[in-house]
Protein backbone atom coordinates (compact mmCIF):
# COMPACT_ATOMS: atom_id res chain seq x y z
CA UNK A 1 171.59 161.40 -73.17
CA UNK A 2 169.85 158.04 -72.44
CA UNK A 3 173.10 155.72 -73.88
CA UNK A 4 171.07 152.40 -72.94
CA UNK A 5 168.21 152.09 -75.12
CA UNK A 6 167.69 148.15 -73.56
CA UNK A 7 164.85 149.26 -70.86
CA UNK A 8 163.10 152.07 -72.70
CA UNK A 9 159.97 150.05 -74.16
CA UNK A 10 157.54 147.37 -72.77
CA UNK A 11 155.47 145.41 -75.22
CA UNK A 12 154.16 144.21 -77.87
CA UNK A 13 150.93 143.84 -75.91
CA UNK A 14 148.13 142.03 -77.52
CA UNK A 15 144.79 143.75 -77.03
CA UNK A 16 141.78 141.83 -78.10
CA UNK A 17 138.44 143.66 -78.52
CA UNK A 18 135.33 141.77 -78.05
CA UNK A 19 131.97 142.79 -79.00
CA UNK A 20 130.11 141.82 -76.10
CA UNK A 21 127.30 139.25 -76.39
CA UNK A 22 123.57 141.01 -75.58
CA UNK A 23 121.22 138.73 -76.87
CA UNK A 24 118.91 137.02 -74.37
CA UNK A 25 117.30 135.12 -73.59
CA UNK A 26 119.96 132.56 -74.24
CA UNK A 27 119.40 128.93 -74.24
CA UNK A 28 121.90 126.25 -74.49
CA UNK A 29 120.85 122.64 -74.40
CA UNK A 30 122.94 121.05 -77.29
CA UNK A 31 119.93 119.93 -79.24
CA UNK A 32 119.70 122.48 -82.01
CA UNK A 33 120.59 121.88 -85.46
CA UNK A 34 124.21 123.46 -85.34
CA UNK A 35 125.24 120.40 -82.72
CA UNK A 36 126.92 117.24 -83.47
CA UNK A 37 127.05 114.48 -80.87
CA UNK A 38 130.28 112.60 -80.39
CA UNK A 39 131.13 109.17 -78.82
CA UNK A 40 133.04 110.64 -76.14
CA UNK A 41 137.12 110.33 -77.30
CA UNK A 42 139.17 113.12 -78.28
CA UNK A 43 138.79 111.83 -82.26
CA UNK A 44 135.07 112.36 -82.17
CA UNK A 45 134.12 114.56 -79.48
CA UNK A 46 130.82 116.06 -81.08
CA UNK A 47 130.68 120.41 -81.10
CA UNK A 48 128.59 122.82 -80.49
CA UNK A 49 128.38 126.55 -81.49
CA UNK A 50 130.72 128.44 -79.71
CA UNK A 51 129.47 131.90 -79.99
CA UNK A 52 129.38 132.28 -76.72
CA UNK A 53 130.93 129.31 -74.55
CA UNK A 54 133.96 127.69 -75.62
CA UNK A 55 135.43 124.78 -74.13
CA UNK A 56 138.92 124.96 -72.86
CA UNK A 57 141.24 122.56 -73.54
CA UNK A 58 139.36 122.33 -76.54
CA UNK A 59 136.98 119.13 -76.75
CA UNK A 60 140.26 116.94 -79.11
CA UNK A 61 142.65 117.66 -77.26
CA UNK A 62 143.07 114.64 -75.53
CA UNK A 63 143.12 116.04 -72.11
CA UNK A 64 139.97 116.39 -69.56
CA UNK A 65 137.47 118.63 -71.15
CA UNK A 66 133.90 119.40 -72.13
CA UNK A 67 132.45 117.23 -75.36
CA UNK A 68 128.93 116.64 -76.69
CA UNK A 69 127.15 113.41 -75.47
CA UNK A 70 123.94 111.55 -75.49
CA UNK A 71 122.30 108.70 -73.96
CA UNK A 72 124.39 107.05 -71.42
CA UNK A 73 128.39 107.77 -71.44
CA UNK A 74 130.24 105.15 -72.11
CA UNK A 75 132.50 104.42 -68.76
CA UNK A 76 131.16 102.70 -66.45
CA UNK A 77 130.47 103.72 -62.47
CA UNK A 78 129.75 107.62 -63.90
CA UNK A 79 128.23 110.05 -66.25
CA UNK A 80 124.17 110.28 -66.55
CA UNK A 81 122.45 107.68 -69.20
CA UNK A 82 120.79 110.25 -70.78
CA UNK A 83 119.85 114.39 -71.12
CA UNK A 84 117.50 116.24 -69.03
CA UNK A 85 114.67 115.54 -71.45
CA UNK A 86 115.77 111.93 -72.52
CA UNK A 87 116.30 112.46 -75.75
CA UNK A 88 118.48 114.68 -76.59
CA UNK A 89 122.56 116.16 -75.96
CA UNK A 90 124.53 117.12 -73.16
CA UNK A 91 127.94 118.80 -72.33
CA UNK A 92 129.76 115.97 -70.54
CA UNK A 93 133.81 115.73 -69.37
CA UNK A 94 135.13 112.46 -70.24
CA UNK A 95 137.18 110.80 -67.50
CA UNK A 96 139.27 108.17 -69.49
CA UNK A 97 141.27 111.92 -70.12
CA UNK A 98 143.62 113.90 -67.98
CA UNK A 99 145.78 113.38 -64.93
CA UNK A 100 144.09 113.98 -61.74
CA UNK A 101 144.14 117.13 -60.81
CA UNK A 102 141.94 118.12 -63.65
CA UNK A 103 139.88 121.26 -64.36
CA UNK A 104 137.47 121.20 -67.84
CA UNK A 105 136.44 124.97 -68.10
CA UNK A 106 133.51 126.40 -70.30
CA UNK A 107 134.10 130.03 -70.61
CA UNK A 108 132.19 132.93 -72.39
CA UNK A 109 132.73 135.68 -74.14
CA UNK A 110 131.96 139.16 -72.69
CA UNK A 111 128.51 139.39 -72.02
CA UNK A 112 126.47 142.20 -72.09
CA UNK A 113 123.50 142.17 -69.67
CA UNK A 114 122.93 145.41 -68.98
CA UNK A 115 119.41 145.12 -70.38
CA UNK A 116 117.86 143.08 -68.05
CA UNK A 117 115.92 144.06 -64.71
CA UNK A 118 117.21 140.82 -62.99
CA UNK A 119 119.55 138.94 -65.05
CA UNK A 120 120.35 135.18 -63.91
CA UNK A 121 121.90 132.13 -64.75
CA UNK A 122 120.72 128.79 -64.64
CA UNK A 123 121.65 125.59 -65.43
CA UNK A 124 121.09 121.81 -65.12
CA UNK A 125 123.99 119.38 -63.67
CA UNK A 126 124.68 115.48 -62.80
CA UNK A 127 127.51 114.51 -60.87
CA UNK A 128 127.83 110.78 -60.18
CA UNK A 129 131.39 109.22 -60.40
CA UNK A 130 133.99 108.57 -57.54
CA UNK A 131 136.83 110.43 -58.81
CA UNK A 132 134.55 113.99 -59.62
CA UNK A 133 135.98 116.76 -57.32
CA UNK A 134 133.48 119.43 -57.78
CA UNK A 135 132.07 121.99 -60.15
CA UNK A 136 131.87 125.70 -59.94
CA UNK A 137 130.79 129.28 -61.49
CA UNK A 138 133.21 132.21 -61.63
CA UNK A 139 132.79 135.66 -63.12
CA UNK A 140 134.89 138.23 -64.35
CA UNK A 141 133.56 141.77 -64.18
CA UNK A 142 133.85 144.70 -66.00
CA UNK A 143 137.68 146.01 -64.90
CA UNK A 144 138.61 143.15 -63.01
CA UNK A 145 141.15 141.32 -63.84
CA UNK A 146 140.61 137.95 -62.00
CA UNK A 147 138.01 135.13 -61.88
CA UNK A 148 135.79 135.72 -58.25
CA UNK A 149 133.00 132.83 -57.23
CA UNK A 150 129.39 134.10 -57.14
CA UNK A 151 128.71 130.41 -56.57
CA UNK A 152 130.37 127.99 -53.69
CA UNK A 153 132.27 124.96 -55.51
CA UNK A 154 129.77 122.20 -55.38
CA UNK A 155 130.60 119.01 -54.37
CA UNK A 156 127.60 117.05 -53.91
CA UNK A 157 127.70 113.88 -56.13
CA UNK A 158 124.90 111.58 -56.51
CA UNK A 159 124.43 107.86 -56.36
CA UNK A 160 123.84 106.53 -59.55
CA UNK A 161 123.72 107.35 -63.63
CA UNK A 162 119.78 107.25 -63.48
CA UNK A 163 119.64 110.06 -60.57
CA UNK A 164 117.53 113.23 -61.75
CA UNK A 165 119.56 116.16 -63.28
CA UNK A 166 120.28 119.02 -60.50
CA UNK A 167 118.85 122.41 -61.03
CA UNK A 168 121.16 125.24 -60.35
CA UNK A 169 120.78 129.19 -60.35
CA UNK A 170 123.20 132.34 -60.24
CA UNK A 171 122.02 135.57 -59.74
CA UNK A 172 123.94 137.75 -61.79
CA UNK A 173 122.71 141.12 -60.59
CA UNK A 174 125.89 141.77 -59.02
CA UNK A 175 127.97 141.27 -61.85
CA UNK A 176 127.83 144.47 -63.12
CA UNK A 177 126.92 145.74 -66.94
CA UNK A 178 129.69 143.69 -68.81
CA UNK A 179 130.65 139.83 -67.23
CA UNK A 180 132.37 137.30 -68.51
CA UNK A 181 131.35 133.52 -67.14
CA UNK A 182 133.01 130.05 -67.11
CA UNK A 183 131.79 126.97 -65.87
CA UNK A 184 134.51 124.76 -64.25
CA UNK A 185 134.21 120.89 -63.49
CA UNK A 186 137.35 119.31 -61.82
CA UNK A 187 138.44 115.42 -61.66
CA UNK A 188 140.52 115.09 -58.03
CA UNK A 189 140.52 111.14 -57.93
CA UNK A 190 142.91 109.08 -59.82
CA UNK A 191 140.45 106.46 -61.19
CA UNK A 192 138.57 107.11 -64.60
CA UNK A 193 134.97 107.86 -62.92
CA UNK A 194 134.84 111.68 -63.58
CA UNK A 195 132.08 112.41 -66.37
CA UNK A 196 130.46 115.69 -65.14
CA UNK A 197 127.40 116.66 -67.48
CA UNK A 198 125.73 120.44 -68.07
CA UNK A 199 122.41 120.71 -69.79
CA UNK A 200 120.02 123.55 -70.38
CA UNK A 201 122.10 126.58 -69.35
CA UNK A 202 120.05 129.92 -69.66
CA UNK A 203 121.00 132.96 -69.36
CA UNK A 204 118.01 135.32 -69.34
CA UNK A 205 115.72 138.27 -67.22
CA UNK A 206 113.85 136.32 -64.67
CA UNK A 207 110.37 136.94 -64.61
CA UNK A 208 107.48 136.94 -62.00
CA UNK A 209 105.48 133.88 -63.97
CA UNK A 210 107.84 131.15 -65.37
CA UNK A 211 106.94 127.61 -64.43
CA UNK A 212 107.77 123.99 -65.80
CA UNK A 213 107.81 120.09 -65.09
CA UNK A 214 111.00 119.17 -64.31
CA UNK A 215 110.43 115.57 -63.88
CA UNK A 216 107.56 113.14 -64.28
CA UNK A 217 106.92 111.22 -60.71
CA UNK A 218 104.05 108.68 -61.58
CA UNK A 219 103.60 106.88 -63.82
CA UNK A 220 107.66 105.20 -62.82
CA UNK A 221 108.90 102.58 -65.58
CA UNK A 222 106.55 99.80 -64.92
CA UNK A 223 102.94 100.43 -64.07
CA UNK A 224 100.70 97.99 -62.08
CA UNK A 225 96.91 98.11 -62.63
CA UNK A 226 95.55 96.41 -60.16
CA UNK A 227 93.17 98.10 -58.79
CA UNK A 228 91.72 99.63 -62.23
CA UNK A 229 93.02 102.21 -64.05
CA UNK A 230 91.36 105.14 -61.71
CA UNK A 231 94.14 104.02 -58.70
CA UNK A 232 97.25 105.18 -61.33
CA UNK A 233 96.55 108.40 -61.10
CA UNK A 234 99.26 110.81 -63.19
CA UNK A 235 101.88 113.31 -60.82
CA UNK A 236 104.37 115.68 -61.97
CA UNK A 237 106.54 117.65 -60.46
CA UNK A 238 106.24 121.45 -60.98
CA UNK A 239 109.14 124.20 -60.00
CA UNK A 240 108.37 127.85 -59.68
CA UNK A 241 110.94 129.62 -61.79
CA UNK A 242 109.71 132.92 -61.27
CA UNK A 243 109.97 135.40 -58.37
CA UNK A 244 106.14 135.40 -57.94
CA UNK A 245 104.36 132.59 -56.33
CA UNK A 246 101.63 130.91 -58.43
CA UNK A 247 98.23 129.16 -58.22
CA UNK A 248 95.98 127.48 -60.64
CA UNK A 249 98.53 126.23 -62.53
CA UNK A 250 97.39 124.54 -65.89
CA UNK A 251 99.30 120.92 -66.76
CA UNK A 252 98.88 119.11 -69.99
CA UNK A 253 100.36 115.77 -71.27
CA UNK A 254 100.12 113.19 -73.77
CA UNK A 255 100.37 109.75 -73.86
CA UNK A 256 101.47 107.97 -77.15
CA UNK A 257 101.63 104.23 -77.59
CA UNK A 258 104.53 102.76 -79.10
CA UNK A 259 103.24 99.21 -79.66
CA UNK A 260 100.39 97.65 -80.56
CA UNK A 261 97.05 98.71 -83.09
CA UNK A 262 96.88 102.37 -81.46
CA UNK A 263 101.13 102.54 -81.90
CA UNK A 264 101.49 106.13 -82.47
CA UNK A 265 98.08 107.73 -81.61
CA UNK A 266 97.91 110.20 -79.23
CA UNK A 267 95.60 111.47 -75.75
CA UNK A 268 96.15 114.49 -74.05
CA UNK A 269 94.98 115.01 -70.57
CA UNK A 270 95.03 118.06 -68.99
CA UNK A 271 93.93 119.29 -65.33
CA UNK A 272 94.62 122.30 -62.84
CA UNK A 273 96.92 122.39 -60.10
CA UNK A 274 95.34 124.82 -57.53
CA UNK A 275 97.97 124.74 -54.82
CA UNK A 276 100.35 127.78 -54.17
CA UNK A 277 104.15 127.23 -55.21
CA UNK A 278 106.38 129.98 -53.56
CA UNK A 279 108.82 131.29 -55.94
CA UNK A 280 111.79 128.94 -56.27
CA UNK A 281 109.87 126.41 -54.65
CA UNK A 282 108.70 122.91 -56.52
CA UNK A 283 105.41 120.69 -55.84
CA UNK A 284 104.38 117.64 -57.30
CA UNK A 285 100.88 117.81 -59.32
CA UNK A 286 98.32 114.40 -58.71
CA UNK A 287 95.90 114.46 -61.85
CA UNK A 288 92.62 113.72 -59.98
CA UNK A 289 90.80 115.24 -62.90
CA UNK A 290 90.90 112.15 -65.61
CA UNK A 291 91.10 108.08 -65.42
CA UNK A 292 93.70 108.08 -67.93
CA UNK A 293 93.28 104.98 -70.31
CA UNK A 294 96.99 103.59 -69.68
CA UNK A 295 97.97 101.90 -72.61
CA UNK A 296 99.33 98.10 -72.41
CA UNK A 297 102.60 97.94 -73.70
CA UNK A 298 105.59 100.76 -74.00
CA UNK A 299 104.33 104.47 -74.50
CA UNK A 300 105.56 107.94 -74.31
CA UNK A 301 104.59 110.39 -71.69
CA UNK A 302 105.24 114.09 -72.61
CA UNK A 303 104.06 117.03 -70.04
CA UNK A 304 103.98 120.48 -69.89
CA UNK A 305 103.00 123.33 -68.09
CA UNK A 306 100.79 126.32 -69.94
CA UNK A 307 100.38 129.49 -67.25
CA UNK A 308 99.27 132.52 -69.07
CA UNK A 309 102.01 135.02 -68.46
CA UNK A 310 104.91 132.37 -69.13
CA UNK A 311 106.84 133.02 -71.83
CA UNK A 312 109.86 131.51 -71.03
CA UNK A 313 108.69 128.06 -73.00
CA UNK A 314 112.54 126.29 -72.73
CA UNK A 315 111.68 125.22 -69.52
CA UNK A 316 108.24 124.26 -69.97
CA UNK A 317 107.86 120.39 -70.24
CA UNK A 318 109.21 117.34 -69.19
CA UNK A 319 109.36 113.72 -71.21
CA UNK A 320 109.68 110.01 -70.08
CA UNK A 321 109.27 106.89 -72.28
C-alpha cells in the first residue's frame, strides 16, 4: 500500500482555450473609432482594441511598453513626429519608462490562417533614438512550445524624427495552420531616447495586384516656381505589394488649398505610370501628364493608386500637407 500520499498528484494546471482568430484581412493602424490616443505617460496611455494584439506590460503600467500616440512624441532626440499617413495614431514605446534592458512586447492571440494561399505579415516601423536596441517578430506554432524568429532582430535606426516610416514583411507560410505572433521592441541604452513606433500592421493573403504610394517625393515642404508652374512637376513613390509585377499603373491626387479665396476647393490630377515595378520592388511616378495649378499658400496633397485588380485599398494612398 502506497503509505505516502505527498508525490501522487501534479497540478492544478490551468488550461486556457482560445478560439483562434480567422478573420482577414486584418488591418491595424490605430485610427478607427474604437482607439483613443494618449499623451504618452502611464496615466493616459491611449488603447486600442485588443482582440487580437495585446500589449504586455500593459500600456499603465509604468514600465516600457506599447501606448497609442500621435503627432510627434513628446521626448526629445526620438520617436517619429507623426503616423505613416500624417494624420492619424501610432503604437509607440515610451522611453521616459523602464530600466535598460527593456523589452515592450505586442502579442496575439492564436491565429488561424489556414485559409489563405500565401498568408503574410506586414507592417510599418520608425526607429530613431540612441538608446533603441532593436525590434523583432517571433512566432509560436501550432505544438510548439517556444517563441522561434521568422524575422532577424532589426537594428537599423534612423537619423532623425522626420525620417520616412520603414516597410517591413513576414512571410508566414511556414508557420503552419494555427500561429501565434508578438512584436518585440527593446530599449538597451540607459538614456531616455527609446520611442519605437508600429503603424499599419496587416495581416492578410497576398495577392498578385496590390499596389500603393507610400510616400509623396515632389512637391517637398516648400515649393519654388521659378521657372513656371510646368517645371514642378508632381512624383510619387509607388511599391509593388503584390507577387506580380505591374505596368500601366493609374495615380490620382488632389490638391486642396487651405488658405486663401479657393481655401477648401479641390483638383484632382490623375496620369499613368507605364513603367514595370517587379514585385516587391518600388519606383517613383513623375506626372508629365498635367501643369498642375500649385496653389500659393499651404495646401493638402492626397494620392492614391487605382489598378484594377487591387483590392487591398489599406495600402492604397499616401498624404502630405
Amino acid at each position: 500500500r502506497d503509505s505516502t500520499n505527498t508525490n501522487d498528484s501534479i497540478g492544478p494546471i490551468r488550461i486556457v482555450h482560445e478560439e483562434p482568430y480567422s478573420t482577414f484581412p486584418y488591418v491595424l493602424d490605430f485610427d478607427d473609432a474604437g482607439t483613443t490616443a494618449g499623451v504618452n505617460t502611464a496615466a493616459n496611455p491611449g488603447s486600442f482594441p485588443n482582440n487580437v494584439f495585446t500589449p504586455i506590460p500593459s500600456s499603465n503600467s509604468g514600465d516600457y511598453a506599447f501606448m497609442v500616440g500621435t503627432k510627434f512624441t513628446p521626448t526629445v532626440g526620438t520617436g517619429p513626429i507623426s503616423d505613416v499617413s500624417g494624420q492619424g495614431n501610432y503604437l509607440v514605446t515610451e522611453g521616459d519608462y523602464g530600466v535598460s534592458p527593456a523589452s515592450a512586447t505586442l502579442i496575439s492571440k492564436c491565429l488561424d490562417i489556414s485559409g489563405m494561399t500565401l498568408p503574410v505579415l506586414q507592417f510599418r516601423h520608425h526607429m530613431y533614438g540612441a538608446d533603441i536596441g532593436a525590434i523583432r517578430v517571433q512566432w509560436i506554432k501550432d505544438g510548439e512550445n517556444n517563441w522561434t524568429n521568422p524575422m532577424s532582430a532589426y537594428t537599423n535606426t534612423l537619423t532623425d524624427e522626420k525620417d520616412g516610416w520603414s516597410f517591413y514583411e513576414v512571410n508566414l507560410s511556414n508557420a503552419g495552420d494555427l500561429v501565434k505572433l508578438r512584436f518585440i521592441a527593446q530599449k538597451s541604452g540607459f538614456g531616455i531616447a527609446a520611442d519605437v513606433a508600429f503603424d499599419d500592421i496587416v495581416i492578410y493573403d497576398k495577392a498578385a495586384t496590390d499596389l500603393g504610394i507610400i510616400s509623396i517625393e515632389n512637391p517637398g515642404a516648400r515649393i519654388n516656381l521659378v521657372g513656371g508652374p510646368a517645371q514642378k512637376k508632381a512624383e510619387f513613390k509607388i511599391r509593388n505589394y503584390g507577387t506580380s509585377a505591374q505596368t500601366n499603373i493609374p495615380v490620382s491626387y488632389t490638391i486642396t488649398p487651405t488658405c486663401g479665396a479657393n481655401a477648401g476647393i479641390s483638383t484632382t490630377y490623375t496620369f499613368t505610370h507605364s513603367s514595370s515595378i517587379a514585385a516587391g520592388g518600388t519606383a517613383v511616378a513623375t506626372d508629365n501628364t498635367n501643369t498642375v495649378a500649385w496653389p500659393i499658400g499651404t495646401f493638402e496633397l492626397y494620392a492614391w493608386t487605382g489598378k484594377t485588380g487591387d483590392n487591398s485599398n489599406w495600402n492604397d494612398s499616401s498624404y502630405t500637407k
